[in-house]
C-alpha atoms as a PDB file:
ATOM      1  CA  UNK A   1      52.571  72.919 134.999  1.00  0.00           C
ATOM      2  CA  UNK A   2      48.992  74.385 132.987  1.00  0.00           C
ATOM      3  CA  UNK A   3      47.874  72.496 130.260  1.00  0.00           C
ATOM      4  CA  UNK A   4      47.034  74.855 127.508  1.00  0.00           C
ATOM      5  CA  UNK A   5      44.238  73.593 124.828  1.00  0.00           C
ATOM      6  CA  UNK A   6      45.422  73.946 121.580  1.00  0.00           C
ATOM      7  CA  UNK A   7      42.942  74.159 118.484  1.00  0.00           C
ATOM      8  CA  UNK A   8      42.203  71.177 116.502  1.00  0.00           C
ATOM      9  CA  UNK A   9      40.518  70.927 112.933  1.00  0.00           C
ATOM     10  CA  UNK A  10      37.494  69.411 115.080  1.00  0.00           C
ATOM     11  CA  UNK A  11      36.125  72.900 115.658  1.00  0.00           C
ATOM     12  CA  UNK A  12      36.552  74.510 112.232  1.00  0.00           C
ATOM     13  CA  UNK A  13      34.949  71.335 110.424  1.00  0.00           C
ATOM     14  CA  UNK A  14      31.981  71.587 112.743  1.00  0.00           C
ATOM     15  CA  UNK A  15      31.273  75.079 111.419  1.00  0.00           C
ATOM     16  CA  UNK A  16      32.023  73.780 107.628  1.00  0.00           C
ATOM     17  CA  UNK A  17      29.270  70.811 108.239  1.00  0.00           C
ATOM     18  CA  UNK A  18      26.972  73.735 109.398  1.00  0.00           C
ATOM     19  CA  UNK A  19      27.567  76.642 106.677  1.00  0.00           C
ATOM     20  CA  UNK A  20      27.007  73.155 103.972  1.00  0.00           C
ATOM     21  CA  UNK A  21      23.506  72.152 105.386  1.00  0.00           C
ATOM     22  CA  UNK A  22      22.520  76.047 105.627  1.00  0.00           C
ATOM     23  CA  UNK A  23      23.227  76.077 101.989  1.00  0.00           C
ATOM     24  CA  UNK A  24      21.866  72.715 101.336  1.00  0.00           C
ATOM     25  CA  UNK A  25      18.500  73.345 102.556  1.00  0.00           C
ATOM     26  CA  UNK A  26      18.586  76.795 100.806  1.00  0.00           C
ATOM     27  CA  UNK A  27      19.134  74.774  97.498  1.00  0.00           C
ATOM     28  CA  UNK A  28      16.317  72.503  98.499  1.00  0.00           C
ATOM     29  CA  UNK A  29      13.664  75.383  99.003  1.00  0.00           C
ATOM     30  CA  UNK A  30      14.748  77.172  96.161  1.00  0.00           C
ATOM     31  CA  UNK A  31      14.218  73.881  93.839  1.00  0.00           C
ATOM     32  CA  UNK A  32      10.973  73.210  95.497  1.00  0.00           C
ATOM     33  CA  UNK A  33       9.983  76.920  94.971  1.00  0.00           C
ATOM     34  CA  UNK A  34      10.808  77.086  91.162  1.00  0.00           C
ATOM     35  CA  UNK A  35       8.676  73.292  91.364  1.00  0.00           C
ATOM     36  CA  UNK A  36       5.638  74.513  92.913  1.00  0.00           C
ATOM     37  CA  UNK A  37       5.772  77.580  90.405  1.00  0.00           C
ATOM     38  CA  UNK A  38       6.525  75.794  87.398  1.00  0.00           C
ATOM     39  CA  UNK A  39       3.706  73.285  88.455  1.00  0.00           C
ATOM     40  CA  UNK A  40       0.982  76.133  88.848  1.00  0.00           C
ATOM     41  CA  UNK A  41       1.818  78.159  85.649  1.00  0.00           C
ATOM     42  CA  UNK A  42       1.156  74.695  83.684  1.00  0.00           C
ATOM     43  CA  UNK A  43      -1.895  74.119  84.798  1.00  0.00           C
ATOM     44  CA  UNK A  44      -2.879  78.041  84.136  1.00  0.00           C
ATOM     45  CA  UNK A  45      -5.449  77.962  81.788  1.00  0.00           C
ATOM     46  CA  UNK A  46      -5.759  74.460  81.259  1.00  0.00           C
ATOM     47  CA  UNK A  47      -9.746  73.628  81.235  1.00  0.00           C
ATOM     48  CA  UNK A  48     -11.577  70.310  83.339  1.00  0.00           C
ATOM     49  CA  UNK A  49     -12.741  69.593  80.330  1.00  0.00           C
ATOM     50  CA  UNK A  50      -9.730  69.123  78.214  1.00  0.00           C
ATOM     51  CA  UNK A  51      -9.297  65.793  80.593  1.00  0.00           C
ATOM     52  CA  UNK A  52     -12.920  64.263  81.815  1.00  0.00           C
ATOM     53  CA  UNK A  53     -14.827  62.140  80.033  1.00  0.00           C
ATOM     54  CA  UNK A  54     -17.761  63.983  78.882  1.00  0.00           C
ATOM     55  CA  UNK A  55     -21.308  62.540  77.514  1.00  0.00           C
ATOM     56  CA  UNK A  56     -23.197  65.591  75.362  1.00  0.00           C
ATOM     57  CA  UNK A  57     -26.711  64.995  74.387  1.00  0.00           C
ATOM     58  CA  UNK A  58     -27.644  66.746  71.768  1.00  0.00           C
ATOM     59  CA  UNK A  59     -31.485  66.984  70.350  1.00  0.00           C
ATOM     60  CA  UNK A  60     -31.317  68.057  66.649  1.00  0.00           C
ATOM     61  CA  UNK A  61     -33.445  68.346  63.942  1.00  0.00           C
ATOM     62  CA  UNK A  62     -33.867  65.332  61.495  1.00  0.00           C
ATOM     63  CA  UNK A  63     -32.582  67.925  58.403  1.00  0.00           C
ATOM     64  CA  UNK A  64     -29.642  67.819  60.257  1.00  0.00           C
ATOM     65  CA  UNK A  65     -29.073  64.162  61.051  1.00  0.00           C
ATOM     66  CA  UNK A  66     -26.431  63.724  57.775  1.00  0.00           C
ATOM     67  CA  UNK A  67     -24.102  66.787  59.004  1.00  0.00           C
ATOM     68  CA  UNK A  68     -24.311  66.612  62.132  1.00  0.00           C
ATOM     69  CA  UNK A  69     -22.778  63.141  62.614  1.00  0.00           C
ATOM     70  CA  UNK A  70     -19.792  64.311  60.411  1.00  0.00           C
ATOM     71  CA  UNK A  71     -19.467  67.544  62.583  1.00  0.00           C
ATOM     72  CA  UNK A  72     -19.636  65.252  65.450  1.00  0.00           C
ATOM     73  CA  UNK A  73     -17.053  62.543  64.361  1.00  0.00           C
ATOM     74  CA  UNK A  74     -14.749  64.680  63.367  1.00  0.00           C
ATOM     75  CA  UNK A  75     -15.234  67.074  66.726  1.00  0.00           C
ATOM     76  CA  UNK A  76     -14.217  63.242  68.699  1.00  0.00           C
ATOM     77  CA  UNK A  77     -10.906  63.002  66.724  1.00  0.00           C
ATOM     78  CA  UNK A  78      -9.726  66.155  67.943  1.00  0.00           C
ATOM     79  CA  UNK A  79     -11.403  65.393  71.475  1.00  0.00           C
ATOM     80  CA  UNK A  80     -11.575  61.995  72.334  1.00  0.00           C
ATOM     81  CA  UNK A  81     -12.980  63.061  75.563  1.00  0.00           C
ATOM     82  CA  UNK A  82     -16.126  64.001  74.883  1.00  0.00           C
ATOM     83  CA  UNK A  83     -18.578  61.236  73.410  1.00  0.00           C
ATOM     84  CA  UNK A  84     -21.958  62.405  71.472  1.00  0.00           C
ATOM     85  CA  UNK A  85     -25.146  60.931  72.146  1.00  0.00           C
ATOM     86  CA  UNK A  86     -27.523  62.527  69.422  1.00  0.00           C
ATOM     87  CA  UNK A  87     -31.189  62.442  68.962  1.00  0.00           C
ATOM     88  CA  UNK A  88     -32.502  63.334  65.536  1.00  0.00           C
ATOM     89  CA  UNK A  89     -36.160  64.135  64.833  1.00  0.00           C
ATOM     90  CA  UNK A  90     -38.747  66.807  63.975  1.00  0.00           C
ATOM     91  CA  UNK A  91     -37.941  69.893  66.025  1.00  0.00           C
ATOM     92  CA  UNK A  92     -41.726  69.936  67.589  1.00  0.00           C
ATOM     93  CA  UNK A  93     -40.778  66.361  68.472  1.00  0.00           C
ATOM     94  CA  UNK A  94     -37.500  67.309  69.992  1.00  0.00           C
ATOM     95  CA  UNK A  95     -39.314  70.321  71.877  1.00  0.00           C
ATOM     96  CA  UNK A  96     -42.057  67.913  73.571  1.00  0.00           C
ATOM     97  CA  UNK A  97     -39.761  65.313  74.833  1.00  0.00           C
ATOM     98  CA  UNK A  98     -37.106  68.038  76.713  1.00  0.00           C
ATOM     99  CA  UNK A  99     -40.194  69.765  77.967  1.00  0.00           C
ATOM    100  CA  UNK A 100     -40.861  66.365  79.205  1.00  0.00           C
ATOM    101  CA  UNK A 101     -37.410  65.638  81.614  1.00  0.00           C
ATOM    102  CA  UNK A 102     -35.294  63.874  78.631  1.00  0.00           C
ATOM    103  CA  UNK A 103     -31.755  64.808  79.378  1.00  0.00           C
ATOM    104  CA  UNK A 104     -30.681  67.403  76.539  1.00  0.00           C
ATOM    105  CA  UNK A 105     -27.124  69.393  76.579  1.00  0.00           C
ATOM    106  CA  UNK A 106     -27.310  70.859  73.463  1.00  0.00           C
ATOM    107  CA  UNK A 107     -30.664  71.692  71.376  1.00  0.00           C
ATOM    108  CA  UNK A 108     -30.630  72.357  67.062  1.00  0.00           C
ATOM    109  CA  UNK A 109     -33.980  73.659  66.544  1.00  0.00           C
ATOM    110  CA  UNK A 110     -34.771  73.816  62.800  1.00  0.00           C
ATOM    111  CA  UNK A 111     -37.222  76.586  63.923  1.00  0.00           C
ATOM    112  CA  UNK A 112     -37.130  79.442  65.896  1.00  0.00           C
ATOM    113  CA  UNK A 113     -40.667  79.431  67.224  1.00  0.00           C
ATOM    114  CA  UNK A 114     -39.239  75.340  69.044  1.00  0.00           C
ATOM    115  CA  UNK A 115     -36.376  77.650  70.579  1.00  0.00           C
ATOM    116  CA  UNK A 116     -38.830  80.703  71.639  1.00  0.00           C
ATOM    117  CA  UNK A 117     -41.044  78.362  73.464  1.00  0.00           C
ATOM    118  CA  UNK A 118     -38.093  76.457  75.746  1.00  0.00           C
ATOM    119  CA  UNK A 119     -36.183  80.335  76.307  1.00  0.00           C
ATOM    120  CA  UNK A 120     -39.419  81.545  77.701  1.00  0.00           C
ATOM    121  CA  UNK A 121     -39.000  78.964  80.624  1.00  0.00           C
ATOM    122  CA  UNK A 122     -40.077  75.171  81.371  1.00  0.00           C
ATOM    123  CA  UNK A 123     -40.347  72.428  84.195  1.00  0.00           C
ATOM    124  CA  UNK A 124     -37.088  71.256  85.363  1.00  0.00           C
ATOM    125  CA  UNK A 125     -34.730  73.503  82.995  1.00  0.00           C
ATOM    126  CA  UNK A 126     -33.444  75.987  81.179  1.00  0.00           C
ATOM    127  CA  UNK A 127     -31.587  77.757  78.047  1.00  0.00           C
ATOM    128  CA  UNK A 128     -28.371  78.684  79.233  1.00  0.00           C
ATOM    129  CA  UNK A 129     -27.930  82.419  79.103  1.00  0.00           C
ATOM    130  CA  UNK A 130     -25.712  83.788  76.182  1.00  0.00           C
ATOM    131  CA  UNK A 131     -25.619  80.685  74.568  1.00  0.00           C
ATOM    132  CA  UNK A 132     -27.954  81.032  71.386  1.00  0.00           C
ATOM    133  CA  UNK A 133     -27.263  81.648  68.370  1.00  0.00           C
ATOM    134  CA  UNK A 134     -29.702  82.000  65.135  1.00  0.00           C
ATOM    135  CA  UNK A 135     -26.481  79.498  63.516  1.00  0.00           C
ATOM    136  CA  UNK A 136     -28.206  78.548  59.997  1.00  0.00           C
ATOM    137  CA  UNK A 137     -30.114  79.220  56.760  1.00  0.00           C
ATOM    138  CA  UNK A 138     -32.293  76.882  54.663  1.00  0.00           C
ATOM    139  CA  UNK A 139     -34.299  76.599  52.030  1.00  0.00           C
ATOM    140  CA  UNK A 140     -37.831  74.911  51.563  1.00  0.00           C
ATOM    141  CA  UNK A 141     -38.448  73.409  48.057  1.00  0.00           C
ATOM    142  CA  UNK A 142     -40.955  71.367  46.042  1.00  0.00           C
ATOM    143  CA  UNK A 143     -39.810  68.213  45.155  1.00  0.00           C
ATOM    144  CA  UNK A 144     -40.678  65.147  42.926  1.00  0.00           C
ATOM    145  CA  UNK A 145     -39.150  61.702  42.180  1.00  0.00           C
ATOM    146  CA  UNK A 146     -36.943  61.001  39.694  1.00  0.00           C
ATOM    147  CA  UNK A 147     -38.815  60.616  36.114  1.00  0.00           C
ATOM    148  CA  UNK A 148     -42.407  60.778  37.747  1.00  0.00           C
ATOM    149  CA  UNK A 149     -43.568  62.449  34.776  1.00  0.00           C
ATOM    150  CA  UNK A 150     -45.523  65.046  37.223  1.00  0.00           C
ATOM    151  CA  UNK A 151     -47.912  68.085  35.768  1.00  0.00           C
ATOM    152  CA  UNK A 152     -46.537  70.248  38.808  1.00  0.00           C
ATOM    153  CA  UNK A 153     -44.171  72.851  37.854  1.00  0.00           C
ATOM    154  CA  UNK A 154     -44.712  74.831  41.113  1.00  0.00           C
ATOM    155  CA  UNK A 155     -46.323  75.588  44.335  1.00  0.00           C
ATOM    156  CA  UNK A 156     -49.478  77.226  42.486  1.00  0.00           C
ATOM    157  CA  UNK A 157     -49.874  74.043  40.497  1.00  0.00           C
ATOM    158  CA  UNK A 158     -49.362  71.583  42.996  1.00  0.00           C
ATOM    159  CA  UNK A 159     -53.453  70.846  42.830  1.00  0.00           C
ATOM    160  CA  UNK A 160     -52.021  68.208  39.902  1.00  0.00           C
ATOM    161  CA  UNK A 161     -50.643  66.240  42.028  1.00  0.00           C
ATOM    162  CA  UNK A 162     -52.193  62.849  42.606  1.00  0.00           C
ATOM    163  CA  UNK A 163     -50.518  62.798  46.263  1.00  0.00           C
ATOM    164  CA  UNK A 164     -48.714  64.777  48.446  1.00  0.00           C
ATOM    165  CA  UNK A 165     -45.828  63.954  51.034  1.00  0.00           C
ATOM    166  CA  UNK A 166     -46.244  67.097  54.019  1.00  0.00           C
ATOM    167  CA  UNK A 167     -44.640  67.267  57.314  1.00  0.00           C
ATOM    168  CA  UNK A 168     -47.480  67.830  60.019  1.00  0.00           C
ATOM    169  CA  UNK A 169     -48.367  70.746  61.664  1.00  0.00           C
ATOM    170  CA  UNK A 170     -45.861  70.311  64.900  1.00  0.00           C
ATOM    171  CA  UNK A 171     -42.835  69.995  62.232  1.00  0.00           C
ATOM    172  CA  UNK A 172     -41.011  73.375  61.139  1.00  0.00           C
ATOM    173  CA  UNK A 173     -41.350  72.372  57.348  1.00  0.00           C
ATOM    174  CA  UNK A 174     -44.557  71.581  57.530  1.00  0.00           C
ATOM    175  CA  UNK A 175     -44.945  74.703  59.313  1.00  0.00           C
ATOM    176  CA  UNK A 176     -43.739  76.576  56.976  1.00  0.00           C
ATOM    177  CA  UNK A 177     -45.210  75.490  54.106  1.00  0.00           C
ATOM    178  CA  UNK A 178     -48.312  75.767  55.240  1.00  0.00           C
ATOM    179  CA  UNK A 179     -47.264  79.592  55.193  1.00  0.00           C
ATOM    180  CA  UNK A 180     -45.922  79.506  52.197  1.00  0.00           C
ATOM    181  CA  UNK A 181     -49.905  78.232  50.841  1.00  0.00           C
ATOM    182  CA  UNK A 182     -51.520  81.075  53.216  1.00  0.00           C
ATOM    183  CA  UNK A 183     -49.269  83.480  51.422  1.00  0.00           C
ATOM    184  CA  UNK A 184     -49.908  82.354  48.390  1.00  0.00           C
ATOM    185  CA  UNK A 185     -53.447  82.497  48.765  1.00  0.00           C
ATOM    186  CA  UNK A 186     -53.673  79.064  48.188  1.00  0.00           C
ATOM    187  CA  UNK A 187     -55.305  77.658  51.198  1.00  0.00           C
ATOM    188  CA  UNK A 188     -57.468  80.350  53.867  1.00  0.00           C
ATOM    189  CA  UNK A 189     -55.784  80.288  57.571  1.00  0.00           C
ATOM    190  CA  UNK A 190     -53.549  82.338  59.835  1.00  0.00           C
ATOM    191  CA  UNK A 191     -50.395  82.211  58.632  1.00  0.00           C
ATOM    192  CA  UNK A 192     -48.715  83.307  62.745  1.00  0.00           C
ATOM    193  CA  UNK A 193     -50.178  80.457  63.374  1.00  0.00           C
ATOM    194  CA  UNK A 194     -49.858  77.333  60.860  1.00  0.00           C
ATOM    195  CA  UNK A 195     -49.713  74.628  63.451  1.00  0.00           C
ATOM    196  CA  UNK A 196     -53.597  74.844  63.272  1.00  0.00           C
ATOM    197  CA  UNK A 197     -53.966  74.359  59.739  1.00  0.00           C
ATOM    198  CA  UNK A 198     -54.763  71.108  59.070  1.00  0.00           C
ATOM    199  CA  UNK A 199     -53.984  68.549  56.288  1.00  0.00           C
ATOM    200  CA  UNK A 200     -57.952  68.247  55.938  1.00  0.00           C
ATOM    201  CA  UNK A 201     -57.495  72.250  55.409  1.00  0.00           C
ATOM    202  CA  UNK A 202     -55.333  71.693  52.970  1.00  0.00           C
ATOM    203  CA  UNK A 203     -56.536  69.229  51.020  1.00  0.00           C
ATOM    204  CA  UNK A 204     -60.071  70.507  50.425  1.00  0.00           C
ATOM    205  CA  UNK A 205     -58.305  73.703  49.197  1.00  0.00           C
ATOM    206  CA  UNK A 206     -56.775  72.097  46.459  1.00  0.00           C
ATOM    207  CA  UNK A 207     -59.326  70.166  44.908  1.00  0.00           C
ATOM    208  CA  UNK A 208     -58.940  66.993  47.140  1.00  0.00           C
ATOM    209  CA  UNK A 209     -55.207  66.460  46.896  1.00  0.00           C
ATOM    210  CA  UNK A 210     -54.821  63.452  48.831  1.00  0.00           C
ATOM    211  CA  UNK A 211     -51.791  64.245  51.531  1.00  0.00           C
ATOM    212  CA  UNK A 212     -49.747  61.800  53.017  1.00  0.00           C
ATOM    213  CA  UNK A 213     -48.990  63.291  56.761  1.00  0.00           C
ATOM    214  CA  UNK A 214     -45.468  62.562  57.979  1.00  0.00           C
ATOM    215  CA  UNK A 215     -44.098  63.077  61.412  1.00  0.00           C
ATOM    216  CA  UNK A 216     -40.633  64.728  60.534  1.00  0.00           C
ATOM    217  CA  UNK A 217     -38.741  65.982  56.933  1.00  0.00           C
ATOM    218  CA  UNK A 218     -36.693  62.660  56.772  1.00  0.00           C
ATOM    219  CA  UNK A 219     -39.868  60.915  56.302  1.00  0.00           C
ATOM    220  CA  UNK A 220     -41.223  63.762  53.570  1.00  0.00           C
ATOM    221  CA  UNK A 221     -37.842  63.029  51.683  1.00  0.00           C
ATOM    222  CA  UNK A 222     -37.858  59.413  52.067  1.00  0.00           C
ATOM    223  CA  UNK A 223     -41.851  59.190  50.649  1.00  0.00           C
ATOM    224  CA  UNK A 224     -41.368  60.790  47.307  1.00  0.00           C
ATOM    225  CA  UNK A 225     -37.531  59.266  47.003  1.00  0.00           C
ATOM    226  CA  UNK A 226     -39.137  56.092  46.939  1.00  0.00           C
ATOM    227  CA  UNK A 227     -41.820  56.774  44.930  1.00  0.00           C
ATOM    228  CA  UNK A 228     -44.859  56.490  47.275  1.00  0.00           C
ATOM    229  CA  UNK A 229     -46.151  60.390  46.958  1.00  0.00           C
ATOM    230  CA  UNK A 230     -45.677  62.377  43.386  1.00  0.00           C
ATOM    231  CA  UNK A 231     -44.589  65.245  45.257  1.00  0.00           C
ATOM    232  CA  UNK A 232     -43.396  67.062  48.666  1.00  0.00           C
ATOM    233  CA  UNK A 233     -41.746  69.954  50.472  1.00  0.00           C
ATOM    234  CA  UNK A 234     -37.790  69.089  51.788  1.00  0.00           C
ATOM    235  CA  UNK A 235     -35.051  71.776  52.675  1.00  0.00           C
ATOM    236  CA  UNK A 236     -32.752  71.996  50.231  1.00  0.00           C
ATOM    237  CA  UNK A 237     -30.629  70.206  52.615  1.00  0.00           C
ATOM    238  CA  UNK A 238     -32.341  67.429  52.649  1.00  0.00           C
ATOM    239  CA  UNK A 239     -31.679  66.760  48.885  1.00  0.00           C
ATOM    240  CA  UNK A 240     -28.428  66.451  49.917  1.00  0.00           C
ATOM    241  CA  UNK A 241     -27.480  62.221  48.808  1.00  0.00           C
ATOM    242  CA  UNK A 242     -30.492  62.354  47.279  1.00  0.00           C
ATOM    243  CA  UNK A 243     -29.323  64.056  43.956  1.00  0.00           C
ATOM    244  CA  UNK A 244     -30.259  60.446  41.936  1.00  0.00           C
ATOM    245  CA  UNK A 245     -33.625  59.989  43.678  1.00  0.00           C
ATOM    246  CA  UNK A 246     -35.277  63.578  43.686  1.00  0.00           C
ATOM    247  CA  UNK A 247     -35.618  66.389  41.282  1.00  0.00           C
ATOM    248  CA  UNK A 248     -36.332  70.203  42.687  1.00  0.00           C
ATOM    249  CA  UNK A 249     -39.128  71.483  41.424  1.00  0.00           C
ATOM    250  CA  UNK A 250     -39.090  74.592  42.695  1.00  0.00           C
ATOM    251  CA  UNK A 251     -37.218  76.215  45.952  1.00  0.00           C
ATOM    252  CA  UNK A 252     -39.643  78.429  47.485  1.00  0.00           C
ATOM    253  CA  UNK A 253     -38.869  81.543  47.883  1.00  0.00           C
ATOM    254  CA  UNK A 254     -38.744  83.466  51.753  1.00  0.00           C
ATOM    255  CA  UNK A 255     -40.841  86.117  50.888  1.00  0.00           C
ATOM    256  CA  UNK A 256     -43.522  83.306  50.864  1.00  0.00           C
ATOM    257  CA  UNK A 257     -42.523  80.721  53.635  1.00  0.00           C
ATOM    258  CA  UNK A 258     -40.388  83.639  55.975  1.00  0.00           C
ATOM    259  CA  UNK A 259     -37.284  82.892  57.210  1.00  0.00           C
ATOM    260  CA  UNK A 260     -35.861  79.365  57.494  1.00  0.00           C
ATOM    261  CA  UNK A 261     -33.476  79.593  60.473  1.00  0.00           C
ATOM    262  CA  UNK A 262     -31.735  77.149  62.416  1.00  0.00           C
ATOM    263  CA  UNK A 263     -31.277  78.118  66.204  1.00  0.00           C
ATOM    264  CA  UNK A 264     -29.009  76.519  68.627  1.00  0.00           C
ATOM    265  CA  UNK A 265     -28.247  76.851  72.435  1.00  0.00           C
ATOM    266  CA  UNK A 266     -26.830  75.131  75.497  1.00  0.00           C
ATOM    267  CA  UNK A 267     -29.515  73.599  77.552  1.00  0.00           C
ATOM    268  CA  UNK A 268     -29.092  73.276  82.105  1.00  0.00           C
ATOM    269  CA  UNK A 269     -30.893  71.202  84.113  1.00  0.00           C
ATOM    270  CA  UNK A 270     -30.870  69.681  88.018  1.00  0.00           C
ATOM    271  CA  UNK A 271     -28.475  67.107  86.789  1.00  0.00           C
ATOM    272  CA  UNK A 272     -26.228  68.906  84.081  1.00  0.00           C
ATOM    273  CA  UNK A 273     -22.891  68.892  85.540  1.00  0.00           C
ATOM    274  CA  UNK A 274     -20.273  72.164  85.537  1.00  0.00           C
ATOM    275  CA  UNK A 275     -18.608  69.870  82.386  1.00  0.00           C
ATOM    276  CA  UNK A 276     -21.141  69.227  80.333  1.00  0.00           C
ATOM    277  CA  UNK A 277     -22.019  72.754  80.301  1.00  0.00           C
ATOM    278  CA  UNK A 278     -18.646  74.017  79.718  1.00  0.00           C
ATOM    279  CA  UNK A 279     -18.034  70.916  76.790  1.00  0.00           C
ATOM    280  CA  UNK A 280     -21.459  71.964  75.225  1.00  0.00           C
ATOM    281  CA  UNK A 281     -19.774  75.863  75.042  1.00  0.00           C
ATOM    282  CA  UNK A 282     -16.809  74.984  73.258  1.00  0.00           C
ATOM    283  CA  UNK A 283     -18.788  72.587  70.967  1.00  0.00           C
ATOM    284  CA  UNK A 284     -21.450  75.212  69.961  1.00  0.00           C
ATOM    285  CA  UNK A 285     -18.195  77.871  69.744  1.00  0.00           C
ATOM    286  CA  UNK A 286     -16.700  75.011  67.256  1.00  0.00           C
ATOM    287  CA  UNK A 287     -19.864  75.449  64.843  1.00  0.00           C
ATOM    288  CA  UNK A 288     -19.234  78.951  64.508  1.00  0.00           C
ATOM    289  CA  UNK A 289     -15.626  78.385  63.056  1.00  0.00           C
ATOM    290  CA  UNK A 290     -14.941  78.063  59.137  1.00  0.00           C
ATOM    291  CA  UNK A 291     -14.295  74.391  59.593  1.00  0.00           C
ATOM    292  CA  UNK A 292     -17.616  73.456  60.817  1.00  0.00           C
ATOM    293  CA  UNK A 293     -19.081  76.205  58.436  1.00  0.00           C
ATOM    294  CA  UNK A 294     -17.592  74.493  55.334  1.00  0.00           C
ATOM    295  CA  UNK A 295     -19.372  71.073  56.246  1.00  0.00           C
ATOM    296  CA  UNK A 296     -22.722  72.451  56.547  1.00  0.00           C
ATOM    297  CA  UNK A 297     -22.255  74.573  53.504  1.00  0.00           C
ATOM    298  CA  UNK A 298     -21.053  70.987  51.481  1.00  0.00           C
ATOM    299  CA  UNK A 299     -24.930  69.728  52.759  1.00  0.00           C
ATOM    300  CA  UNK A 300     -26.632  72.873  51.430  1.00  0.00           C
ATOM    301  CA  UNK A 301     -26.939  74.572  54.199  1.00  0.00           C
ATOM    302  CA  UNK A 302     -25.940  78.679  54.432  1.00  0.00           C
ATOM    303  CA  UNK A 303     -24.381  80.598  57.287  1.00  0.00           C
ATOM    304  CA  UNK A 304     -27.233  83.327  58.925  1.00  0.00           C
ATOM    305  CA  UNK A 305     -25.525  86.452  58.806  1.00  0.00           C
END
């Protein structure tokens, strides 16, 4: 007698555990798939910076100490990442000490001739291509302390003056009032070149005005504010929180001291990491916008068309 095997629901659930893993791990990639995509198209886009901890250094000229820190603060709340370490003093100043290694990211020249100098080359680093821009406008003026009772009513005059507060030679407004006098035929020099005019110049021009040399504008300001020189030349900026302490004599005009423009770029050296540069982008992109443009306008400052 044969035996005959008869089919048992052994075979057909075998087949059903197999077809359900197939699927399974179809599932599986497919999840992972739409994972791995959904991962990548986040991060599209999304910039180092926007994470890292970044420290910019920025060298700025002392006109632009008081608007610069509220740029700056204000900048942090919206990026907490990137922490500002800010130098303020005369642009000349500035120039000298990254020409000398100091670490700079950013550089606010409150002359072009500082910026000219560094974008034609020096040791150990360099302006950052396509990064400058002529940002700002100013205004040099002739100013006195409040109720001094002065004889000056302008530049031609200023020979009335017992004393005079001037920036030296190296410092933009001292520069450029020392063209402002050549111009004026005031004092005898070379007006493309005012850093060699000296306060000795200067004074023997004007009948022996006795000048009171100061190493950057915040120092001009703070001399006549307090009462130690009759007189001095400020930007109009620098009047700014001053209105009590200092009445504006006269604001000179351009055709006399030339242009008064504020340059800015990104700075690169050996140790200036691929952040930092890219922070020190956005952040010079961010004083082009009407936010930052209404701040500087609030400290007398204008935007250079």
């Amino acid at each position: 007698m044969s035996l005959r095997r008869t089919k048992s629901g052994t075979d057909g659930s075998v087949k059903e555990r197999k077809g359900l893993k197939r699927k399974f791990a179809a599932y599986a990639g497919l999840a992972f798939g739409l994972i791995l995509t959904a991962g990548l198209f986040a991060g599209c886009g999304k910039k180092d910076t926007a994470d890292a901890e970044v420290d910019l250094s920025i060298f700025a000229a002392k006109s632009l100490n008081g608007v610069m820190d509220e740029i700056c603060a204000a900048y942090t709340k919206e990026h907490p990442n990137v922490n500002f370490q800010n130098n303020y003093d005369s642009s000349g100043t500035l120039m000298a000490q990254i020409k000398e290694g100091a670490k700079c990211n950013i550089f606010f020249s409150a002359g072009v001739a500082q910026m000219d100098e560094l974008q034609n080359g020096y040791d150990g680093g360099s302006v950052v291509d396509g990064t400058r821009v002529d940002l700002l406008n100013n205004q040099v003026c002739l100013v006195t302390y409040k109720n001094s009772g002065t004889a000056v009513t302008s530049l031609a005059d200023i020979s009335k003056a017992k004393n005079m507060a001037l920036a030296d030679g190296t410092v933009p407004v001292g520069q450029y009032t020392r063209v402002a006098l050549v111009n004026s035929k005031m004092v005898e020099g070379d007006a493309s070149k005012p850093q060699d005019i000296t306060d000795s110049d200067i004074s023997k021009a004007l009948g022996g005005l006795e000048i009171n040399s100061c190493a950057n504008v915040g120092a001009v300001a703070s001399a006549v504010a307090e009462g130690a020189n009759e007189i001095g030349t400020v930007y109009y900026s620098d009047t700014f929180g001053y209105e009590n302490q200092l009445d504006i004599i006269e604001k000179l005009p351009n055709s006399l001291t030339g242009d008064v423009i504020y340059p800015i770029a990104a700075l690169k050296g050996d140790s200036t990491t691929a952040d930092e540069l890219e922070a020190a982008k956005e952040f010079i992109a961010y004083l082009q916008t009407d936010e930052a443009m209404s701040v500087f306008e609030k400290y007398h400052f204008s935007v250079n068309e």
